[in-house]
PDB file of N, CA and C in Angstrom:
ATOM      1  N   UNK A   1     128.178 -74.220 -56.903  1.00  0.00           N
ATOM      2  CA  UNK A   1     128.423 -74.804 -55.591  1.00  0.00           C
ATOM      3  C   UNK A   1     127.077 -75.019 -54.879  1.00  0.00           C
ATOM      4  N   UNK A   2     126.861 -76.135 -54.213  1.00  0.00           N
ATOM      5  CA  UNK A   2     125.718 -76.496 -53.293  1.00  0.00           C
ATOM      6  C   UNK A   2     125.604 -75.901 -52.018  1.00  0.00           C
ATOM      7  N   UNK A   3     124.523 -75.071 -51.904  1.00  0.00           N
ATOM      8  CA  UNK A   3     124.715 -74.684 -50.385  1.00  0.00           C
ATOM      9  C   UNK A   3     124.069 -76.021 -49.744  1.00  0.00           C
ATOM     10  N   UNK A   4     124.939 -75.840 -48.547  1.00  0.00           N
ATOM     11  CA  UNK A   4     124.913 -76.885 -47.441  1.00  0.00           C
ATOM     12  C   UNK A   4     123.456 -76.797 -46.550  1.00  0.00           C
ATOM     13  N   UNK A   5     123.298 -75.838 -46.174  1.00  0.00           N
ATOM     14  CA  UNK A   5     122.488 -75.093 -45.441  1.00  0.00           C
ATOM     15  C   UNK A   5     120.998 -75.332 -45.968  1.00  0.00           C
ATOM     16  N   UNK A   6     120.926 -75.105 -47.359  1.00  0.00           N
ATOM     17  CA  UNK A   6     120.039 -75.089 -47.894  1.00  0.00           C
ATOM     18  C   UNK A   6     119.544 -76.866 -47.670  1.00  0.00           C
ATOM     19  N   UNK A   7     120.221 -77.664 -48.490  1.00  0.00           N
ATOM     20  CA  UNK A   7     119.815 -78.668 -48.370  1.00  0.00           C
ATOM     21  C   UNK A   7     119.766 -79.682 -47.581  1.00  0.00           C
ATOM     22  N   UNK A   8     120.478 -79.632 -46.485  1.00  0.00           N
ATOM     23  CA  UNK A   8     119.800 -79.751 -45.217  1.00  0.00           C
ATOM     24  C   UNK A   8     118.368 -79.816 -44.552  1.00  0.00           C
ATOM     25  N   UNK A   9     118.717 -78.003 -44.880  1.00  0.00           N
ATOM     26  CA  UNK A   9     117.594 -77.781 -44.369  1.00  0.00           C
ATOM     27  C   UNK A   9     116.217 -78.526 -44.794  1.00  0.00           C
ATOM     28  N   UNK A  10     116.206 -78.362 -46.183  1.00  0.00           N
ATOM     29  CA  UNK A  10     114.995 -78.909 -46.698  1.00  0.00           C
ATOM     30  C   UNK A  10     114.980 -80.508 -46.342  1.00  0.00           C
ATOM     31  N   UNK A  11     115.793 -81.280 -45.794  1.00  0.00           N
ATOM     32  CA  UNK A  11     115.693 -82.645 -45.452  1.00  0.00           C
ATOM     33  C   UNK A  11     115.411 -83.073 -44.184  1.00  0.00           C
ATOM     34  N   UNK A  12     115.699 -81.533 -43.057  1.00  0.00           N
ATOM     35  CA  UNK A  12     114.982 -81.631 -41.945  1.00  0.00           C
ATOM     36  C   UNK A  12     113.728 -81.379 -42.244  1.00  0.00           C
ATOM     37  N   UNK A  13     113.299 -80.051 -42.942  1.00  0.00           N
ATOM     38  CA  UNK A  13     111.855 -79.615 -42.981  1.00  0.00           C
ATOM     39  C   UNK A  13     110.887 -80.736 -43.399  1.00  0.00           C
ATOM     40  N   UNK A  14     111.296 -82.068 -44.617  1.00  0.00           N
ATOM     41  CA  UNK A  14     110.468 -83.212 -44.361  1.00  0.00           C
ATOM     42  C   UNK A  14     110.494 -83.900 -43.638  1.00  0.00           C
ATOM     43  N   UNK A  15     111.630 -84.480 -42.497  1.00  0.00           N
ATOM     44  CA  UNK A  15     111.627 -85.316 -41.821  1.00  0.00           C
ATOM     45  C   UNK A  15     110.337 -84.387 -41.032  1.00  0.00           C
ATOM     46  N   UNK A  16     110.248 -83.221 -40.371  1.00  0.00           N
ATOM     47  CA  UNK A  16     109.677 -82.215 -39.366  1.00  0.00           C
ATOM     48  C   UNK A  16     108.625 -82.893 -39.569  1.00  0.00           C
ATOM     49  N   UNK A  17     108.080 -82.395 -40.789  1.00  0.00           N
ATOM     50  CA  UNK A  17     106.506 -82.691 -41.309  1.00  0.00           C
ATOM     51  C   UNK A  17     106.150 -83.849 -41.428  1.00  0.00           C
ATOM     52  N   UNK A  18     106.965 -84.770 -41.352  1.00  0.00           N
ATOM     53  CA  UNK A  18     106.339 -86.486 -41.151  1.00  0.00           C
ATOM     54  C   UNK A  18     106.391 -86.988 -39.797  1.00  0.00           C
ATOM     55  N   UNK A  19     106.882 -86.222 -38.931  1.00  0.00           N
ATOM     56  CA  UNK A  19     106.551 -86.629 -38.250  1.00  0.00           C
ATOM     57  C   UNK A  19     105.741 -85.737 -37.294  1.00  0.00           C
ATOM     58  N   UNK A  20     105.622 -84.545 -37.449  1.00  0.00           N
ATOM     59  CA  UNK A  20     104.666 -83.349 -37.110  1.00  0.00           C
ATOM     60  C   UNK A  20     103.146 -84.725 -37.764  1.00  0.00           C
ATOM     61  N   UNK A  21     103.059 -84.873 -38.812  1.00  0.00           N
ATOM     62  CA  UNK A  21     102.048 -85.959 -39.444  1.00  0.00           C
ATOM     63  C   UNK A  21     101.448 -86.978 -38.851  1.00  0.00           C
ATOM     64  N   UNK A  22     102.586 -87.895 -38.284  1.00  0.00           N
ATOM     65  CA  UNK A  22     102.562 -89.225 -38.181  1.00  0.00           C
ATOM     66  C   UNK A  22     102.904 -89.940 -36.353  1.00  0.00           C
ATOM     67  N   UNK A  23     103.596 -88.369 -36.029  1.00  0.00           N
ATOM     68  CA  UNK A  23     104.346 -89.057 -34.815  1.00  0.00           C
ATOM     69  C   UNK A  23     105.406 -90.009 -34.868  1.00  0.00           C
ATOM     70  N   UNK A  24     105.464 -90.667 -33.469  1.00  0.00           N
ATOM     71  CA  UNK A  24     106.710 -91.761 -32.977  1.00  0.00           C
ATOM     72  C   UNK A  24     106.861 -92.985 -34.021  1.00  0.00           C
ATOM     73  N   UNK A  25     107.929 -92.180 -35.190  1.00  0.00           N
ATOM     74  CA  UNK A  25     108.223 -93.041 -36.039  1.00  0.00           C
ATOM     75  C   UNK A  25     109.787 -93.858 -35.713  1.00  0.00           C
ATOM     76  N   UNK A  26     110.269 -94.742 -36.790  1.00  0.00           N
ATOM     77  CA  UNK A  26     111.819 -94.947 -36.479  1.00  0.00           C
ATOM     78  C   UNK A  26     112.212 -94.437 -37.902  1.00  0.00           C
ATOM     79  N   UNK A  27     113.392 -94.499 -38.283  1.00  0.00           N
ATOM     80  CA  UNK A  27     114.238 -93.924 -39.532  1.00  0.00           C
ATOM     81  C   UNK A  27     114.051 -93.927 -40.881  1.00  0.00           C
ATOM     82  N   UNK A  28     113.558 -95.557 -40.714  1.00  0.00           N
ATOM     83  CA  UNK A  28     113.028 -96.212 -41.783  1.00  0.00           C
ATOM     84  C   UNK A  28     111.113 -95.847 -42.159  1.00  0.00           C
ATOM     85  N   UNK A  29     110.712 -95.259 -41.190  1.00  0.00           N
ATOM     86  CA  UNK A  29     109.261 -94.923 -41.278  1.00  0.00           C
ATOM     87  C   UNK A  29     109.568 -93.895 -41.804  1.00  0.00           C
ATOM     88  N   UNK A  30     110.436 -92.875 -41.564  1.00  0.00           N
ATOM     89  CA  UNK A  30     110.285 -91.402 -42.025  1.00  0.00           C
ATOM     90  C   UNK A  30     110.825 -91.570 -43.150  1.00  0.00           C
ATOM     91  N   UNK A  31     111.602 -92.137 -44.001  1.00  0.00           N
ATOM     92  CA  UNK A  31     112.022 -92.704 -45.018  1.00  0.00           C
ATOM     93  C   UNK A  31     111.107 -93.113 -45.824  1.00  0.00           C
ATOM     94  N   UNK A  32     110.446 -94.006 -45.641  1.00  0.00           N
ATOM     95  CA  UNK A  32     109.225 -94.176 -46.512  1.00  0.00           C
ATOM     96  C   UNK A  32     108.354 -93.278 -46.661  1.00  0.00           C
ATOM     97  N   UNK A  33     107.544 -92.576 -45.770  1.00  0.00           N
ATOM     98  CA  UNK A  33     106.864 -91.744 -45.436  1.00  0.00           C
ATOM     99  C   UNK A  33     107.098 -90.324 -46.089  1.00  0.00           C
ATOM    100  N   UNK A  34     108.548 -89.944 -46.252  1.00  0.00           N
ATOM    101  CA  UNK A  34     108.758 -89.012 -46.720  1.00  0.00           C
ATOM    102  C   UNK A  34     109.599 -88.559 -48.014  1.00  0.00           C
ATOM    103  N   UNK A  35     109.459 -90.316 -48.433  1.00  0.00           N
ATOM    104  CA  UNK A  35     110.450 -90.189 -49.752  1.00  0.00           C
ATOM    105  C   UNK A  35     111.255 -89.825 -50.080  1.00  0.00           C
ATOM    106  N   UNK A  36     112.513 -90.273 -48.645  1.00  0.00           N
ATOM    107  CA  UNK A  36     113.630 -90.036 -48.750  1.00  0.00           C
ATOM    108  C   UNK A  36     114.746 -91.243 -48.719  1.00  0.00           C
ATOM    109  N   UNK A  37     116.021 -91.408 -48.949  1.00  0.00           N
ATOM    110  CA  UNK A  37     116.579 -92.128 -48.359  1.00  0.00           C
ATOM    111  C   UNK A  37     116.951 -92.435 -46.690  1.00  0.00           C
ATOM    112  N   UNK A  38     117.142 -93.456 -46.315  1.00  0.00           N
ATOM    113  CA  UNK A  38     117.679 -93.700 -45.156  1.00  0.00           C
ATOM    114  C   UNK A  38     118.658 -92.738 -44.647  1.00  0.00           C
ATOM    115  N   UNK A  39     119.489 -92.039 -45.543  1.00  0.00           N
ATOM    116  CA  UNK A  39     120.875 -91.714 -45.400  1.00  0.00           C
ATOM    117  C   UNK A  39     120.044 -89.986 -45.111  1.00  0.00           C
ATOM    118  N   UNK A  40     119.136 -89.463 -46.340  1.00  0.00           N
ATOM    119  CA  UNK A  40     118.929 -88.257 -46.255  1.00  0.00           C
ATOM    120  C   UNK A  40     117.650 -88.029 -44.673  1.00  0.00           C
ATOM    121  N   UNK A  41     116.895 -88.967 -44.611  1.00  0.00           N
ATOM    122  CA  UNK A  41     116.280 -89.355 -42.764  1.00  0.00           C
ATOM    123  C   UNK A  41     117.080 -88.658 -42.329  1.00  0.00           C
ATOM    124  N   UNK A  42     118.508 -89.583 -42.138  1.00  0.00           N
ATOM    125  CA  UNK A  42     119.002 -89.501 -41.095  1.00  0.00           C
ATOM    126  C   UNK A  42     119.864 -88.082 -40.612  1.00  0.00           C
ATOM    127  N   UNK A  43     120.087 -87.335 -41.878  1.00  0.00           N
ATOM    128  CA  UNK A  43     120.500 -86.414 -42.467  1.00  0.00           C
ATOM    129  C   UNK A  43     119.729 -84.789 -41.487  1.00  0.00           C
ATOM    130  N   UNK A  44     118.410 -85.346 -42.000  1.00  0.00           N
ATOM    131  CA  UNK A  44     117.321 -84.697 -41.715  1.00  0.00           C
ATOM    132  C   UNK A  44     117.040 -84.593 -39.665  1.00  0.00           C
ATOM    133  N   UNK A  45     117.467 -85.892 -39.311  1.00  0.00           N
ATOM    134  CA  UNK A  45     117.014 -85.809 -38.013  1.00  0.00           C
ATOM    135  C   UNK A  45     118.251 -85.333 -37.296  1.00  0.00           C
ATOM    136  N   UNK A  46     119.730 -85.176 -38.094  1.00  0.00           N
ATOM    137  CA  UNK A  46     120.523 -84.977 -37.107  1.00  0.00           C
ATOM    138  C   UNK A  46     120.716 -83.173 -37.119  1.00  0.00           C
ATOM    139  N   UNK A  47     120.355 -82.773 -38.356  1.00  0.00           N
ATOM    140  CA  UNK A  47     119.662 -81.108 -38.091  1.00  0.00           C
ATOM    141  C   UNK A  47     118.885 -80.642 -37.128  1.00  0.00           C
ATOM    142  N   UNK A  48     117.889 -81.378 -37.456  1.00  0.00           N
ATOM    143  CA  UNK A  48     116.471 -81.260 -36.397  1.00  0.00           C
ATOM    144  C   UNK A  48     116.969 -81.216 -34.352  1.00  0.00           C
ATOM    145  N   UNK A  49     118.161 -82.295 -34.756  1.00  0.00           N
ATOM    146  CA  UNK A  49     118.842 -82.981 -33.312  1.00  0.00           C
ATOM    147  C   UNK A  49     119.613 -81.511 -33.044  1.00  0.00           C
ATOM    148  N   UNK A  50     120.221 -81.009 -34.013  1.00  0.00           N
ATOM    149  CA  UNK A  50     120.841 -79.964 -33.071  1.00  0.00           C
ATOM    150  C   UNK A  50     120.279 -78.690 -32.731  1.00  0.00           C
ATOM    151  N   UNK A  51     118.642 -78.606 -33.567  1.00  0.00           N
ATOM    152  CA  UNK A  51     118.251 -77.433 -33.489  1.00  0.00           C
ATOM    153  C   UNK A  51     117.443 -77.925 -31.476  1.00  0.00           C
ATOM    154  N   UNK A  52     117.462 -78.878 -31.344  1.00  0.00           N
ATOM    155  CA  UNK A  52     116.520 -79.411 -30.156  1.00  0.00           C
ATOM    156  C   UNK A  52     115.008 -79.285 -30.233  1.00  0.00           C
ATOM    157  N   UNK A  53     114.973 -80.237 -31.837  1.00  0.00           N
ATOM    158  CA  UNK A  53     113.413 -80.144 -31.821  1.00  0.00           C
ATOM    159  C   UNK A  53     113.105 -81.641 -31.722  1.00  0.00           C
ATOM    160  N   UNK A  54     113.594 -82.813 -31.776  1.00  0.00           N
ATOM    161  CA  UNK A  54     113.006 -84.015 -31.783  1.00  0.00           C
ATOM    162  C   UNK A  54     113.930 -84.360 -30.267  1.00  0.00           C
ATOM    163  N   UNK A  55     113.155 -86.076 -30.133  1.00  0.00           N
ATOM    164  CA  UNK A  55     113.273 -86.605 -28.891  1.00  0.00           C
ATOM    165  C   UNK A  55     113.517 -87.981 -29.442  1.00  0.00           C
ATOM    166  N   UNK A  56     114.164 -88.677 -28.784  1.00  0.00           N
ATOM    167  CA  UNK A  56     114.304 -90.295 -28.903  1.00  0.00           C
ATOM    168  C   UNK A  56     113.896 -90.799 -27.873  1.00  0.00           C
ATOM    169  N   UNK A  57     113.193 -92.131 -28.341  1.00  0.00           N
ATOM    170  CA  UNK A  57     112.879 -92.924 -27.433  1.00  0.00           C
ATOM    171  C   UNK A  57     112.709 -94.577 -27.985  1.00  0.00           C
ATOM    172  N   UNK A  58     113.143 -95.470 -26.869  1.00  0.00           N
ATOM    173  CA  UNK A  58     113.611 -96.955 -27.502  1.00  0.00           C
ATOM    174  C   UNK A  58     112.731 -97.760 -26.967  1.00  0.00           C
ATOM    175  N   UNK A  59     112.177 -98.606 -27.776  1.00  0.00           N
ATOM    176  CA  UNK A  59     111.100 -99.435 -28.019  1.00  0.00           C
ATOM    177  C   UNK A  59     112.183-100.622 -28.161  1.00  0.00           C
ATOM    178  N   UNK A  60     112.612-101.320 -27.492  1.00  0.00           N
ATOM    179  CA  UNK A  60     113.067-102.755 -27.573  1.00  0.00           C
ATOM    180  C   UNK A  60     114.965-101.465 -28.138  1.00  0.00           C
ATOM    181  N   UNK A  61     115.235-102.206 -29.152  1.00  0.00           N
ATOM    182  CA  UNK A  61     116.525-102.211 -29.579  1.00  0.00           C
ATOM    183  C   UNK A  61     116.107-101.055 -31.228  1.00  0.00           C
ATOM    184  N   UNK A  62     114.666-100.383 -31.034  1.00  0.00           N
ATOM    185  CA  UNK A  62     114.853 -99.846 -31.975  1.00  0.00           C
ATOM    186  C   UNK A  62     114.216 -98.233 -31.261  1.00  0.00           C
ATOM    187  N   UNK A  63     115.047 -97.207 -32.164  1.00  0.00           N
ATOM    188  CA  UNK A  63     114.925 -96.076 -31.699  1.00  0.00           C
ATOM    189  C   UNK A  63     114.023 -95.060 -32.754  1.00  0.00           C
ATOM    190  N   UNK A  64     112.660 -95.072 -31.779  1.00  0.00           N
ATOM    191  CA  UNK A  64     111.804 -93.818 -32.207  1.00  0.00           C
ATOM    192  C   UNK A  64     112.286 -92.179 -31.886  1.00  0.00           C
ATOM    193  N   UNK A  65     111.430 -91.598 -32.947  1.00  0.00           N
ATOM    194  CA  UNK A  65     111.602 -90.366 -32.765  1.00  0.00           C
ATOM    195  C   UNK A  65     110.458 -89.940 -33.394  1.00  0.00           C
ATOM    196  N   UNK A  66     110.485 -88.708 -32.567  1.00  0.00           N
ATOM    197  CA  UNK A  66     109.336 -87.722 -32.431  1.00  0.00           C
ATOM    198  C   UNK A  66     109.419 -86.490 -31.961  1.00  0.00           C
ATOM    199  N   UNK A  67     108.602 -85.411 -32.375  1.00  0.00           N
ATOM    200  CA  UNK A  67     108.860 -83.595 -31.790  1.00  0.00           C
ATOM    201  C   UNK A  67     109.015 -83.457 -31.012  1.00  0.00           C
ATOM    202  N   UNK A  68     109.533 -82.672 -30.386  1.00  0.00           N
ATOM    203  CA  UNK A  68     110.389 -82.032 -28.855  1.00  0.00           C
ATOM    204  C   UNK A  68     108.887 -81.062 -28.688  1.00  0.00           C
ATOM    205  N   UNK A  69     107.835 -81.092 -28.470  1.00  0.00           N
ATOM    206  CA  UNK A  69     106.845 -80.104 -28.310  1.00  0.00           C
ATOM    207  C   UNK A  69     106.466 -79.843 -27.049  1.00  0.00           C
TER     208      UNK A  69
END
């Protein structure tokens, strides 16, 4: 069985570090950046979202994100 927890986690801990890296990226930056899918990004930021470590912010119709620091 897959822990949940586990792999999660590890998909926030890269999104963290790319953008701990890189800063005010969008979904598709941390995706590339971190050699993940779109799906596992997004995966990654909605962990991150409930621990209250990232922030959004909208640049036209597209939404950055970056550390809650």
């Amino acid at each position: 069985m897959v822990n949940v927890e586990e792999v999660f986690g590890v998909l926030a801990g890269k999104v963290w570090s790319t953008l701990k890296e890189n800063g005010n990226l969008t979904v598709g930056e941390i995706a590339k950046l971190a050699s993940l899918s779109r799906e596992e990004a997004m995966a990654g930021l909605g962990w991150l979202a409930r621990e209250n470590k990232i922030r959004i912010e909208y640049h036209g119709k597209k939404r950055h994100y970056s550390l809650n620091e």
